[in-house]
Structure formats: C-alpha cells, structure tokens
Protein backbone atom coordinates (compact mmCIF):
# COMPACT_ATOMS: atom_id res chain seq x y z
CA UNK A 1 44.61 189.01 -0.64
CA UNK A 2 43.26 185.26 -2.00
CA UNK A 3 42.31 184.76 1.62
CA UNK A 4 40.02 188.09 1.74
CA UNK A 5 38.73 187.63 -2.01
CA UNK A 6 38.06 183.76 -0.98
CA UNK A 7 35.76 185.21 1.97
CA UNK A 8 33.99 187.60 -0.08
CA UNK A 9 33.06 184.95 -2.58
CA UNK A 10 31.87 183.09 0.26
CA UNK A 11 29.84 186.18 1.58
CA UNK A 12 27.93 186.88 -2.17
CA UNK A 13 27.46 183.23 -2.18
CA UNK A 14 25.11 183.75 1.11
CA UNK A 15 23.68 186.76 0.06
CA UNK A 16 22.78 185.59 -3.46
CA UNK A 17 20.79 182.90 -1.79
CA UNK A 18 18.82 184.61 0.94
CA UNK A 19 15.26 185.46 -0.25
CA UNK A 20 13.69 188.63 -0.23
CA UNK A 21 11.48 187.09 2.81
CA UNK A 22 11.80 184.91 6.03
CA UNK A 23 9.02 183.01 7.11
CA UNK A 24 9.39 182.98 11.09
CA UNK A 25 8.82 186.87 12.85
CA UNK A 26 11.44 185.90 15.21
CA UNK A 27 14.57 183.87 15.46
CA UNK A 28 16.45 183.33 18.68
CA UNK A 29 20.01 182.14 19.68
CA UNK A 30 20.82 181.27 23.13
CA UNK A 31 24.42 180.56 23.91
CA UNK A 32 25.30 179.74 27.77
CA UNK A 33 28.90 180.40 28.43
CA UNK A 34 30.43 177.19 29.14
CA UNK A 35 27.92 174.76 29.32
CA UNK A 36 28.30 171.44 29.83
CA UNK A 37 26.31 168.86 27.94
CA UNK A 38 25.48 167.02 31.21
CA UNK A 39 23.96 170.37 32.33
CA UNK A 40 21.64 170.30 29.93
CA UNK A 41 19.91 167.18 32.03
CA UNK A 42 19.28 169.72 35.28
CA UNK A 43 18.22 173.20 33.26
CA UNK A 44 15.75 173.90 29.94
CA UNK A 45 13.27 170.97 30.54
CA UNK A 46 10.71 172.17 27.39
CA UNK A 47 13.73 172.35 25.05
CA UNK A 48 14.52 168.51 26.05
CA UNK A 49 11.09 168.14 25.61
CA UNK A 50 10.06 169.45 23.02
CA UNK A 51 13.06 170.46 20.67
CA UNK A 52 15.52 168.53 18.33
CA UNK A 53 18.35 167.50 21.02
CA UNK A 54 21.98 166.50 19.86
CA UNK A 55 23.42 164.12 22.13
CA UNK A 56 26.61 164.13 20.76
CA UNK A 57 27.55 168.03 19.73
CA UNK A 58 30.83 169.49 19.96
CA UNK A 59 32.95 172.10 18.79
CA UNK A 60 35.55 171.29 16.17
CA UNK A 61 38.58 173.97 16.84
CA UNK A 62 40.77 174.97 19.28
CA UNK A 63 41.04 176.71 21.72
CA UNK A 64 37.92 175.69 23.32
CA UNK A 65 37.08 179.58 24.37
CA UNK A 66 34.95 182.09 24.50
CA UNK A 67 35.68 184.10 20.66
CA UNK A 68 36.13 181.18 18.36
CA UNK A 69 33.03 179.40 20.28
CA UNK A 70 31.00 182.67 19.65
CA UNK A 71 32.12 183.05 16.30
CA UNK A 72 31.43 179.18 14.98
CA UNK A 73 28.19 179.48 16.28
CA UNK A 74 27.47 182.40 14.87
CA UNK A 75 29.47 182.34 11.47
CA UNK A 76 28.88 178.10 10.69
CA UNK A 77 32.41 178.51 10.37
CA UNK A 78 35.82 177.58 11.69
CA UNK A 79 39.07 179.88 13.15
CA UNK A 80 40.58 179.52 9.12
CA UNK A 81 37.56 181.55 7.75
CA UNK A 82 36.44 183.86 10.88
CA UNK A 83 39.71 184.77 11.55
CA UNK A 84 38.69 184.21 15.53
CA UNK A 85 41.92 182.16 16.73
CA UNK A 86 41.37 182.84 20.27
CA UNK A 87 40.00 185.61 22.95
CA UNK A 88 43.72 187.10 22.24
CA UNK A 89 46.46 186.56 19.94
CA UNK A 90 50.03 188.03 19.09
CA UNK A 91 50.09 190.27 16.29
CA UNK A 92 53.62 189.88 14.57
CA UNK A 93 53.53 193.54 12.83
CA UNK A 94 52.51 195.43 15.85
CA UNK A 95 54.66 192.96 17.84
CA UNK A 96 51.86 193.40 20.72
CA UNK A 97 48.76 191.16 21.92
CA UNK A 98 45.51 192.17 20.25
CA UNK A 99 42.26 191.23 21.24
CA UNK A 100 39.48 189.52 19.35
CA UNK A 101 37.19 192.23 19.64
CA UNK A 102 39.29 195.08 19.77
CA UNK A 103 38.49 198.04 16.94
CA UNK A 104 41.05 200.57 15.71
CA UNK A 105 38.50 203.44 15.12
CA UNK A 106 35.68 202.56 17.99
CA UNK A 107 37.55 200.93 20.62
CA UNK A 108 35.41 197.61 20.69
CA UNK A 109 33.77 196.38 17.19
CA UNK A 110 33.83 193.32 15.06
CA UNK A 111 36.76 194.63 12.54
CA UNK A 112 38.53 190.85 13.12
CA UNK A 113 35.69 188.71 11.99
CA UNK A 114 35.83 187.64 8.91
CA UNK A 115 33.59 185.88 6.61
CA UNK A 116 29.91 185.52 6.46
CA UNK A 117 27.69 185.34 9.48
CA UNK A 118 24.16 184.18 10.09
CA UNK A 119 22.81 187.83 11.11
CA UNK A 120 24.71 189.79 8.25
CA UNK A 121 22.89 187.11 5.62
CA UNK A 122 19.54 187.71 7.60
CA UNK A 123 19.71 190.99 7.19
CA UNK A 124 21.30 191.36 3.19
CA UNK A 125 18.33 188.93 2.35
CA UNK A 126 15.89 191.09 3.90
CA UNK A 127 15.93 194.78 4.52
CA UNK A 128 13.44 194.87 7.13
CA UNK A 129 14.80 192.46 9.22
CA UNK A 130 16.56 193.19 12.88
CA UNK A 131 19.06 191.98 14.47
CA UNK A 132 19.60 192.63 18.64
CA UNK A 133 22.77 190.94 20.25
CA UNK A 134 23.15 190.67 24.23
CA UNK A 135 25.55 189.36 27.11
CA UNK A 136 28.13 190.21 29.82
CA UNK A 137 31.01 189.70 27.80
CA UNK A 138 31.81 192.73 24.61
CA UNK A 139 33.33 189.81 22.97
CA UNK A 140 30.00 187.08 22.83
CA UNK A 141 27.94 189.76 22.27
CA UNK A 142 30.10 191.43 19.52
CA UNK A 143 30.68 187.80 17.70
CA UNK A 144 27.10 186.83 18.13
CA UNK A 145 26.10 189.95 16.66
CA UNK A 146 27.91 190.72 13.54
CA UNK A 147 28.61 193.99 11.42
CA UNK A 148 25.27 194.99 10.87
CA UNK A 149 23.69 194.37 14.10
CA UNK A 150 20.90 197.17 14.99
CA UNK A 151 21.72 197.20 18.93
CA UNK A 152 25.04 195.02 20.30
CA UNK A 153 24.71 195.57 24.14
CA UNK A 154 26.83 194.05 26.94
CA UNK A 155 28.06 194.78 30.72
CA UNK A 156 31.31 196.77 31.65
CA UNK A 157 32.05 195.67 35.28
CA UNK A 158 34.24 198.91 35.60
CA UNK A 159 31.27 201.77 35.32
CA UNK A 160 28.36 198.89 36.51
CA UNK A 161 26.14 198.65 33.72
CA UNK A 162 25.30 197.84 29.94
CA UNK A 163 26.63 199.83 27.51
CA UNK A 164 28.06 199.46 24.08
CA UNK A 165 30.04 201.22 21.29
CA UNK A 166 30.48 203.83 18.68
CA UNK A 167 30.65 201.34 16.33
CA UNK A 168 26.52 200.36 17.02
CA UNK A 169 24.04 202.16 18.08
CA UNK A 170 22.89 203.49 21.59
CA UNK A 171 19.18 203.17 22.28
CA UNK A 172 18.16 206.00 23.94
CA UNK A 173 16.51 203.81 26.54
CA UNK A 174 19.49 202.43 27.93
CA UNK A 175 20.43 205.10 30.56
CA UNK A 176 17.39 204.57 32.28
CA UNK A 177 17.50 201.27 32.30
CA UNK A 178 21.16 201.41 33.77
CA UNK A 179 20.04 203.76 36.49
CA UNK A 180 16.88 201.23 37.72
CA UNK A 181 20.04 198.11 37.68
CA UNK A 182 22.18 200.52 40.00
CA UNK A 183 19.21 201.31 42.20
CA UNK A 184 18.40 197.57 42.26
CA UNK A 185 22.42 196.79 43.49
CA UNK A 186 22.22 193.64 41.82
CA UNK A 187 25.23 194.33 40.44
CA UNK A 188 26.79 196.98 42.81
CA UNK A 189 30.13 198.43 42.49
CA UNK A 190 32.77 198.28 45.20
CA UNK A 191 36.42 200.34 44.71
CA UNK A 192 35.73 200.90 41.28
CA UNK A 193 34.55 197.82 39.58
CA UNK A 194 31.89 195.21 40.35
CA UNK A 195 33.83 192.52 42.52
CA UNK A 196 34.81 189.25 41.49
CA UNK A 197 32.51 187.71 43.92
CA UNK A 198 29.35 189.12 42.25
CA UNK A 199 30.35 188.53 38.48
CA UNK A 200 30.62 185.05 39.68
CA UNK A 201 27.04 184.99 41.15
CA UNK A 202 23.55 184.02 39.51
CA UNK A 203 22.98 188.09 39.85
CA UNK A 204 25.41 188.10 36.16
CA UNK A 205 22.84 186.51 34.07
CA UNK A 206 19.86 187.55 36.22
CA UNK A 207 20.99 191.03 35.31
CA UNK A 208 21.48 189.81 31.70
CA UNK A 209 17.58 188.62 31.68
CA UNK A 210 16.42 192.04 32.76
CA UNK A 211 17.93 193.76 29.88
CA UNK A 212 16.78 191.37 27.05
CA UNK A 213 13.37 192.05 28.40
CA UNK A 214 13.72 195.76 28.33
CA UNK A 215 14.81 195.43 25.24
CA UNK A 216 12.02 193.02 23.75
CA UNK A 217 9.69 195.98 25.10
CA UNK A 218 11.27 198.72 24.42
CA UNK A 219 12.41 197.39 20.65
CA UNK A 220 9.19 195.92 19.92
CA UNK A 221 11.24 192.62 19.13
CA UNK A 222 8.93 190.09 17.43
CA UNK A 223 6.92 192.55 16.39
CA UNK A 224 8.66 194.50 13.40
CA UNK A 225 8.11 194.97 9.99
CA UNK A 226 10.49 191.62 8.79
CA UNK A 227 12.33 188.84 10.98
CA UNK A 228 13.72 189.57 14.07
CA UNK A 229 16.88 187.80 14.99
CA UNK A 230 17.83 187.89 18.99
CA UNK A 231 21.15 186.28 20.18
CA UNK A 232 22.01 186.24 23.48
CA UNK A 233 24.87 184.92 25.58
CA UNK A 234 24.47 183.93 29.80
CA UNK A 235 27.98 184.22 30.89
CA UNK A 236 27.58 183.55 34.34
CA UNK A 237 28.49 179.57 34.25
CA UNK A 238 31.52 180.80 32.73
CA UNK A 239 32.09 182.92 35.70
CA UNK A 240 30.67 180.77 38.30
CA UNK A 241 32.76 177.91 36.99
CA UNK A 242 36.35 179.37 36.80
CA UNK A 243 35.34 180.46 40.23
CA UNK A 244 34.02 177.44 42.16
CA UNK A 245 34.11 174.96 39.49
CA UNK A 246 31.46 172.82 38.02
CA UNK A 247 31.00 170.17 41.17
CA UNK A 248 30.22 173.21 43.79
CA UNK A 249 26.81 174.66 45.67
CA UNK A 250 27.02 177.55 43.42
CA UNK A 251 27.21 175.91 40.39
CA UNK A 252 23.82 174.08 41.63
CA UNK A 253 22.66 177.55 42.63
CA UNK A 254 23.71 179.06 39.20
CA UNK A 255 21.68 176.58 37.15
CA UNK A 256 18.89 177.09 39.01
CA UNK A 257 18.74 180.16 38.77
CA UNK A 258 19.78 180.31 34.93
CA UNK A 259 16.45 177.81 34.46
CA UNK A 260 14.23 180.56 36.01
CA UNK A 261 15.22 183.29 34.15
CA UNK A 262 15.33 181.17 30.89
CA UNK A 263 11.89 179.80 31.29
CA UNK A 264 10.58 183.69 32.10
CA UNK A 265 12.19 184.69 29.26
CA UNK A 266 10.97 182.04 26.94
CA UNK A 267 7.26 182.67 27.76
CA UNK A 268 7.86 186.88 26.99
CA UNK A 269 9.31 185.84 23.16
CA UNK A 270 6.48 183.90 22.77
CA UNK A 271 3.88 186.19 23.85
CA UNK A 272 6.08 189.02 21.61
CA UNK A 273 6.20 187.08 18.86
CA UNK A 274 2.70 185.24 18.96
CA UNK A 275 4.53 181.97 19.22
CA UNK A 276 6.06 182.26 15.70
CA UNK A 277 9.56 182.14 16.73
CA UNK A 278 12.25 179.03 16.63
CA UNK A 279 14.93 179.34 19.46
CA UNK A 280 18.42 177.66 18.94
CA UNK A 281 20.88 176.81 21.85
CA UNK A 282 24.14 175.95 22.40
CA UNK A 283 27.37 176.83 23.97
CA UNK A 284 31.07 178.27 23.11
CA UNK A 285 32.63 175.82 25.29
CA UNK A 286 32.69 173.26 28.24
CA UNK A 287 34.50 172.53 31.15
CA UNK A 288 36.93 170.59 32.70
CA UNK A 289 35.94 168.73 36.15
CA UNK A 290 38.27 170.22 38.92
CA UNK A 291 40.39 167.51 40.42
CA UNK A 292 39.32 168.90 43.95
CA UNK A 293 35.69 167.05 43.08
CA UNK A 294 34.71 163.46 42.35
CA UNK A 295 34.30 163.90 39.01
CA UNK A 296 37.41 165.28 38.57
CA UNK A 297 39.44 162.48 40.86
CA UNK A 298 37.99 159.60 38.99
CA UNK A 299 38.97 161.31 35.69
CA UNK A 300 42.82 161.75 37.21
CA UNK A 301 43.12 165.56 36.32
CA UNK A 302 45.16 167.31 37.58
CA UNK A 303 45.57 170.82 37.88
CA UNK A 304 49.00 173.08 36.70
CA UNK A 305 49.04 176.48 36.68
CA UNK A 306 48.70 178.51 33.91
CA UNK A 307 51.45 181.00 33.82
CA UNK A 308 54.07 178.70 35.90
CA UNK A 309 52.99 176.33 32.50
CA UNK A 310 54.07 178.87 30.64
CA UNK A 311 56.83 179.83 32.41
CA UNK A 312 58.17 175.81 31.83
CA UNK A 313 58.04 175.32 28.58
CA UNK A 314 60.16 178.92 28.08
CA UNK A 315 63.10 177.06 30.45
CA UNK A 316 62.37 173.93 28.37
CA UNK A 317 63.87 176.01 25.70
CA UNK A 318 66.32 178.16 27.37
CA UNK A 319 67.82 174.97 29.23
CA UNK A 320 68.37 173.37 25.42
CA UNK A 321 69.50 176.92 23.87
CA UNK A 322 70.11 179.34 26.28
CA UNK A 323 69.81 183.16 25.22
CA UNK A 324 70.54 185.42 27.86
CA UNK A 325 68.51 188.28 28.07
CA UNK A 326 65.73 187.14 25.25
CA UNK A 327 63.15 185.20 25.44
CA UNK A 328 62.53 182.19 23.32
CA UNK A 329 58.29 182.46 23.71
CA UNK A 330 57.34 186.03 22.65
CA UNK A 331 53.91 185.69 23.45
CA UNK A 332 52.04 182.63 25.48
CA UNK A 333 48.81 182.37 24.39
CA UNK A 334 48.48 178.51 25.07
CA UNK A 335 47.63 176.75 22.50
CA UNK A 336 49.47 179.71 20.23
CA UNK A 337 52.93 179.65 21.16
CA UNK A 338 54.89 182.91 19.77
CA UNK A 339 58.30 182.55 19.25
CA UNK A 340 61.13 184.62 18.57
CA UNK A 341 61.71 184.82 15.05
CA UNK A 342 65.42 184.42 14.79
CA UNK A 343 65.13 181.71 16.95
CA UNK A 344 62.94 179.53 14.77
CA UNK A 345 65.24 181.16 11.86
CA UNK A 346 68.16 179.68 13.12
CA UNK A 347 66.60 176.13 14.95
CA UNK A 348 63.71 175.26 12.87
CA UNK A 349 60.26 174.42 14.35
CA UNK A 350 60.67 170.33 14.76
CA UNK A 351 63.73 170.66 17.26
CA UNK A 352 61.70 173.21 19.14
CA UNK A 353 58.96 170.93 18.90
CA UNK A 354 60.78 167.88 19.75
CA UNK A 355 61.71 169.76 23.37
CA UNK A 356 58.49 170.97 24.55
CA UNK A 357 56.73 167.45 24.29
CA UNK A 358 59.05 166.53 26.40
CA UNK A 359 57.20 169.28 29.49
CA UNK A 360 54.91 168.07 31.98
CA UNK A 361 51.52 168.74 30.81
CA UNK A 362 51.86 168.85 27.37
CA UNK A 363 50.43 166.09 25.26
CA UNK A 364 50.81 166.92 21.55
CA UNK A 365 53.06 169.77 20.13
CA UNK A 366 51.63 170.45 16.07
CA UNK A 367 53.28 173.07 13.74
CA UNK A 368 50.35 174.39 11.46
CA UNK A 369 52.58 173.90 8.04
CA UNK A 370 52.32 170.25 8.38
CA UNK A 371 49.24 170.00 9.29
CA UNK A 372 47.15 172.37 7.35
CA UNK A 373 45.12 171.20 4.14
CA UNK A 374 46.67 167.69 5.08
CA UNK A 375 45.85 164.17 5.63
CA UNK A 376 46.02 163.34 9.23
CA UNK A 377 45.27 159.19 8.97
CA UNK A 378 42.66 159.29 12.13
CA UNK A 379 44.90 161.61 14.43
CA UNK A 380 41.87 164.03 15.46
CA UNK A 381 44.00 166.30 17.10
CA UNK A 382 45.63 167.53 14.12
CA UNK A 383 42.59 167.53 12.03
CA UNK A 384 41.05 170.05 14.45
CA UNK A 385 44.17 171.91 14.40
CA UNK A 386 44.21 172.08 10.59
CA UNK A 387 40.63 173.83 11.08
CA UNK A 388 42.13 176.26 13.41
CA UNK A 389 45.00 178.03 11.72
CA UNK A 390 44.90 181.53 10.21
CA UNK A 391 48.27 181.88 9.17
CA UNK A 392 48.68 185.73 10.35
CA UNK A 393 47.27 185.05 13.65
CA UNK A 394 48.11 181.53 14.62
CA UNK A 395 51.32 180.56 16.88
CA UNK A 396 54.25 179.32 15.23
CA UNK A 397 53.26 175.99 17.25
CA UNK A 398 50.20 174.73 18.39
CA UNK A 399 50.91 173.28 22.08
CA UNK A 400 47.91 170.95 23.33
CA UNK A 401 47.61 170.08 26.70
CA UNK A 402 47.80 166.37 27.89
CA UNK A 403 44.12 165.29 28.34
CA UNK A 404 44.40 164.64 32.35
CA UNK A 405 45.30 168.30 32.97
CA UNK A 406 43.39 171.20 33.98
CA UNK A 407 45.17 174.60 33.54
CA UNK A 408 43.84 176.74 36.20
CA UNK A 409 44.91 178.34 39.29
CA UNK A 410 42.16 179.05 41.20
CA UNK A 411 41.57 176.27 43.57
CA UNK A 412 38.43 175.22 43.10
CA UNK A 413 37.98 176.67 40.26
CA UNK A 414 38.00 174.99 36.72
CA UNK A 415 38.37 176.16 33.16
CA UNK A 416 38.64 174.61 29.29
CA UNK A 417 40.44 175.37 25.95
CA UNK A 418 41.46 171.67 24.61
CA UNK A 419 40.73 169.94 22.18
CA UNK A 420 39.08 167.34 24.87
CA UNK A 421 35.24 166.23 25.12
CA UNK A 422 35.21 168.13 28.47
CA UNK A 423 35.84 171.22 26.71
CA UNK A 424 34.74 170.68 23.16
CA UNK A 425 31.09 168.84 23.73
CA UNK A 426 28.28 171.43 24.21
CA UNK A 427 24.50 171.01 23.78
CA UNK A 428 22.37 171.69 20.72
CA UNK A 429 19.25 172.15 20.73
CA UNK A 430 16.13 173.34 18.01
CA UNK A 431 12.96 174.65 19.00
CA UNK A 432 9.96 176.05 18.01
CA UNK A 433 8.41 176.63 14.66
CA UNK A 434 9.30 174.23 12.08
CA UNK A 435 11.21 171.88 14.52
CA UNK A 436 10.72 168.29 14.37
CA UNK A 437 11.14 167.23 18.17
CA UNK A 438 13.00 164.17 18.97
CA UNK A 439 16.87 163.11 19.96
CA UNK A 440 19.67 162.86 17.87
CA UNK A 441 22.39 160.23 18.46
CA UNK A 442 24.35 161.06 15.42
CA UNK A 443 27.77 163.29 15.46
CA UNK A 444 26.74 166.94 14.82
CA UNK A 445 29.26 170.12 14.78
CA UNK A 446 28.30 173.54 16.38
CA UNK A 447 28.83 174.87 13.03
CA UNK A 448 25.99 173.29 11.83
CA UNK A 449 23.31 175.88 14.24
CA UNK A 450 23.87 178.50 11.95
CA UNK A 451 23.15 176.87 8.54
CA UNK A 452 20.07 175.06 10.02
CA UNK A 453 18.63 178.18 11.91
CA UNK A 454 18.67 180.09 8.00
CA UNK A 455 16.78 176.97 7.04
CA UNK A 456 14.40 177.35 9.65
CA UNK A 457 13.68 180.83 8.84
CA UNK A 458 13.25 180.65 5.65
CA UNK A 459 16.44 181.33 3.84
CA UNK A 460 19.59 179.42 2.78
CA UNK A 461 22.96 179.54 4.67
CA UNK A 462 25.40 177.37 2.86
CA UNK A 463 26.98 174.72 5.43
CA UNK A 464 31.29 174.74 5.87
CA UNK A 465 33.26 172.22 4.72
CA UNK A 466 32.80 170.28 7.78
CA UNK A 467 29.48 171.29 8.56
CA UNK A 468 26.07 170.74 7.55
CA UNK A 469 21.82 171.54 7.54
CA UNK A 470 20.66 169.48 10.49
CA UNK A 471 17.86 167.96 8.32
CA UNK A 472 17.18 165.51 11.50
CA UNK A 473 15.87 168.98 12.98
CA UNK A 474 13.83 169.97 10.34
CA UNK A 475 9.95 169.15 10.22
CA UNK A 476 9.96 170.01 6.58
CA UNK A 477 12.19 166.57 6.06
CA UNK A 478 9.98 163.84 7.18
C-alpha cells in the first residue's frame, strides 16, 4: 500500500503542475525497436541535422527489452515506479507467468503500469488534448500510450491486421483500412498467421507507416481543438535483427527502408500540424553484434542458447542440492530467476548465488535485498539493478550475463537484455519547435525524453531521481 500511495503522490504532483494549456499543436514520439546508436549515422539525416543529438544516451535498467524500454520512455521512470520488470514475469500468487500487458477484464490493457506517464499528464493538464499510440507490438503501443489514450492501435500477426482492445477505443475507420492492407498483401497470411519471414521484412514498419497516416487523416491529428500527442513504435529492426542480425543485407535493406517511410511521414505531420510540432526519438533497446559478423568477432561474443542457458544454471543447482522431481528455478525469465520457495527457505540466497556465478555465461549474480536503496561504491551493475526491482515482480536473483555473450539461438540472428552498452545505448534525439539544434557529448538517460518533451510543450513533467530536463535541448535556455 506505501508503494501505490507513493505513486499517486507522484501522479498529483504531475497533474498539479500541468497548465491548463500547451503551447505546441502537436507532439510526437518516435521509438524504433532496437536501435542502435551507430544506426542513427545511416537513417534520420534532418534529425542529425537539425535536432538536439545525444551522443552518449542509454537506458538505465535491466532487462534491456522491449516493456521496461517502452515504459521509461514513456513514464521518465524506472522498473521500481512503472512496475514494468520485463516483457514477462512470474507472478508468485497466481504461481503462473504474466505478461506486461496482459488485462484481467479486456484481455490486453495497461492495468500493470504504474505511476505517472507523459500522455496521462498531457491529457489531466488539458482536456482537449489527444493522445494516438501506434506499432506492431500490443505491448510498445500499450506502454507508449498510457491509460487515457484516445486510440492505442497495433498489429496481430494471427488475423493480419491492426486492431486493438476493449479497453480503448475502435475507430470506426479501421476495418476499412484493414481490408485495403489485406488487398495490398503486404502483410499476407499463410496457415494462419503472417510468417516469420515477413514480420522480419521492411513490409512490418512499411505497414506501420500506412496506418499512422490513415490515422493523421482520418483523426485530424495536428489539427484538434488542444495538443495532440502521437507516439509511435517501428518494430521491424527488432524483428529484422533477431532474425538476421544487425551486420546482414537485410538489416541494410531495413534501414533503408525505415528512412523512407520516416522522412514521408515527417513531411505529412508537418503539413498536419503547420510545422508547429516537436518530434522526440529514441529507442527501448539495442543490440548485441552476432559473433557470426566482424563486429561481433572482434568484440569476442559468443553466442549460448537461451533455454539450454537456462537449462544450466537449473543443473548448477540440482548437481549442488539435488531434489528429485522439483525444480530449483520455478520460472526463467533471465535476468529474473524464480526459485522455489522452500528452497531459498531452507539454503538462503548467497549459497545459491555463490553456485550460479560459477556457470558459463554468467557474469554477475545480485540479490535485490542487498542491493536496493544501497550504496554500490562504483559497481554500475548493481546500481542499475537497484533501479530495477519491484519487489512483487522481481526474481529472487538477478542473473546478468557475462558481457562477451550473446543469448540467442537463431544463427545469425542477434538479440539484447544486459546491462551492456550494446544493449543499453540508444539514440536521443529533439526536434522541431523550441529545439535548440546542436550535439550533446554529455551522459543523458532515456528517462530524461519524457520530462523534456512536457517542457517543450508547454507543461512541467517532474524529472526521476536519476533523470532530468535536457536543458542542453531547450532553445528557451540559451
């Protein structure tokens, strides 16, 4: 209960300070699904140009995935106050896996996020104001989105086409927009679902582009009676990389084709809007460089896969205590370990501990107790652990990869969760209205977009601990 009343004093904190008007008609938040900050040299040329460019951005939690990423950027907060410890997590009463996005009553729906997010201050400071949330994943566009989102759309590979849930509304549009994607086969559907070999295409976010431009039209976004707020997430260098990894033809192809689509989209918000928008961008993770590529080789990864990683440090265990019959690791969702509770009842967490640092792979083993609220004299690791743990939904131990190991089993694939600059370094990026253009060498946090976005349009957003208004960004500063 002090955790829930602590986040509602947070909330009327933000909602005390928004003012009864914005001053931009339209606000925009790009995130593209595990973007590289190298990438950023290749795609987005008039944001490098003329924006406010971090260098040196990166997310401060783990797992390095797609919810928590979603959530800090859209929140300006951390796994301890969203509640957002990963895309899944064990919960101990229902002794099951639940999903991030997962909703009791309407099947998909933001009912774990906690706290305060930049859309639901937006839209408590200002009646008239909209809010329109869009990608391929339920989960980015759910987190991006908030609880008071007018339209939170994104794809479902099984029936071929956008859609959303009873928990938002359905624009009556949408059906009609569905049938001219199906006609166009962009995304067609083969044995049930659209395959594999298409989600990890260009064709994901080029399908992604078409609806946020139906939607500008149809919605009249940028032209309403308040400030418009549109986030959307590209997930398709997400797919494309766990798929062919970051070093292949079609991740040229991909980013390519992602720079197309985001410079056509660019020029429609600014003729919507009249030019009176400001555009942030970042991502909800990075990648590591497959070991099959030279990147990758000259780094020394190495790639172990993810279940049979799982799978060791359970026989770690049952090789030190062996239980025949149970299972030591009730639920694997790496870096959450789950264990049984008798178990740590009768061993303790340190001996467990002590054992799985011992498996290949694994280069730090953290229990959140000792960690949390602590000191952690310069060991980074823990300090972004500290940041990560909600005691109800975090593992009993926090089990971090060694940095020279990629956890992925698709050859050539590649993927990301650490703690590591591979994963946790993303661009940042302000544009537009009210942005002082220019680059930024100096540390920044992915927590701080949301904070300085309220400040660019027009209303406060009070920073995390942690985080903080990227005045560098802010023409009003000089």
């Amino acid at each position: 209960m002090k955790t829930i009343a602590r986040h509602a004093a947070v909330l009327l904190l933000v909602l005390l300070a928004c003012p009864a008007a914005a001053k931009v008609r339209l606000g925009v938040v790009v995130s593209v699904d595990q973007m590289r900050p190298d990438y950023l040299e290749r795609v987005f040329a008039r944001l490098r140009e003329e924006g406010a460019v971090f260098a040196k951005a990166r997310h401060t939690h783990v797992p390095t995935e797609t919810a928590p990423g979603h959530a800090a950027i859209s929140t300006g907060r951390l796994p301890e106050t969203h509640g957002i410890v990963g895309n899944d997590w064990y919960d101990r009463v229902a002794g099951k896996d639940a999903y991030c996005v997962a909703d009791a009553v309407f099947g998909i729906g933001p009912e774990h996020l906690s706290g305060p997010t930049l859309a639901d201050a937006l839209k408590a400071g200002e009646p008239a104001a909209r809010v329109f949330s869009v990608s391929s994943k339920d989960r980015s566009a759910v987190l991006l989105g908030g609880r008071k989102a007018d339209l939170v759309l994104w794809f479902d590979r099984g029936l071929g086409e956008f859609t959303t849930s009873g928990y938002y509304r359905r624009p009556a549009w949408l059906d009609a927009f569905n049938a001219a994607l199906k006609k166009s086969a962009l995304l067609p559907l083969t044995d049930g679902k659209v395959p594999s070999s298409v989600m990890a295409s260009p064709a994901l976010d080029q399908a992604t582009r078409r609806l946020v431009s139906e939607l500008v039209v149809r919605e009249k976004v940028g032209r309403g009676p308040g400030t418009d707020l549109l986030l959307v997430s590209f997930s398709g260098t997400d797919t494309v990389g766990h798929s062919h990894g970051i070093q292949s033809a079609m991740m040229d192809a991909q980013l390519e084709s992602l720079d197309r689509e985001f410079t056509g989209l660019l020029a429609e918000l600014e003729a919507a809007s009249g030019g009176d928008l400001v555009l942030a961008l970042s991502a909800d993770h990075g990648a590591v460089p497959e070991p099959e590529g030279p990147l990758g080789r000259g780094m020394g990864i190495r790639r172990l896969d993810w279940l049979a990683f799982g799978r060791s440090l359970e026989a770690a265990l049952q090789k030190k205590w062996p239980a025949k019959d149970r299972r030591r690791i009730v639920s694997y969702q790496v870096p959450h370990i789950y264990l049984d509770q008798a178990f740590v009842d009768a061993k303790g967490l340190e001996p467990i501990a002590r054992v799985l640092r011992k498996v290949d792979g694994v280069g730090a083993v953290l229990i959140p107790a000792a960690v949390a609220g602590g000191a952690h004299d310069g060991d980074a690791v823990a300090a972004v652990v500290a940041r990560s743990i909600r005691a109800d939904r975090s593992g009993d131990l926090f089990v971090i990869t060694a940095p020279d190991v990629l956890l992925h089993d698709k050859v050539p694939g590649t993927s990301h969760g650490s703690p590591w600059d591979y994963d946790a370094a993303v661009p940042l990026v302000f544009w537009g209205k009210g942005v002082r253009r220019g680059r930024v060498e100096a540390p920044a946090a992915v927590i701080d977009l949301a904070p300085t976005m309220a400040r660019l349009l027009g209303f406060d957003y009070p920073p995390a601990p942690g985080g903080a208004v990227r005045l560098e960004a802010l023409a009003e500063a000089r």
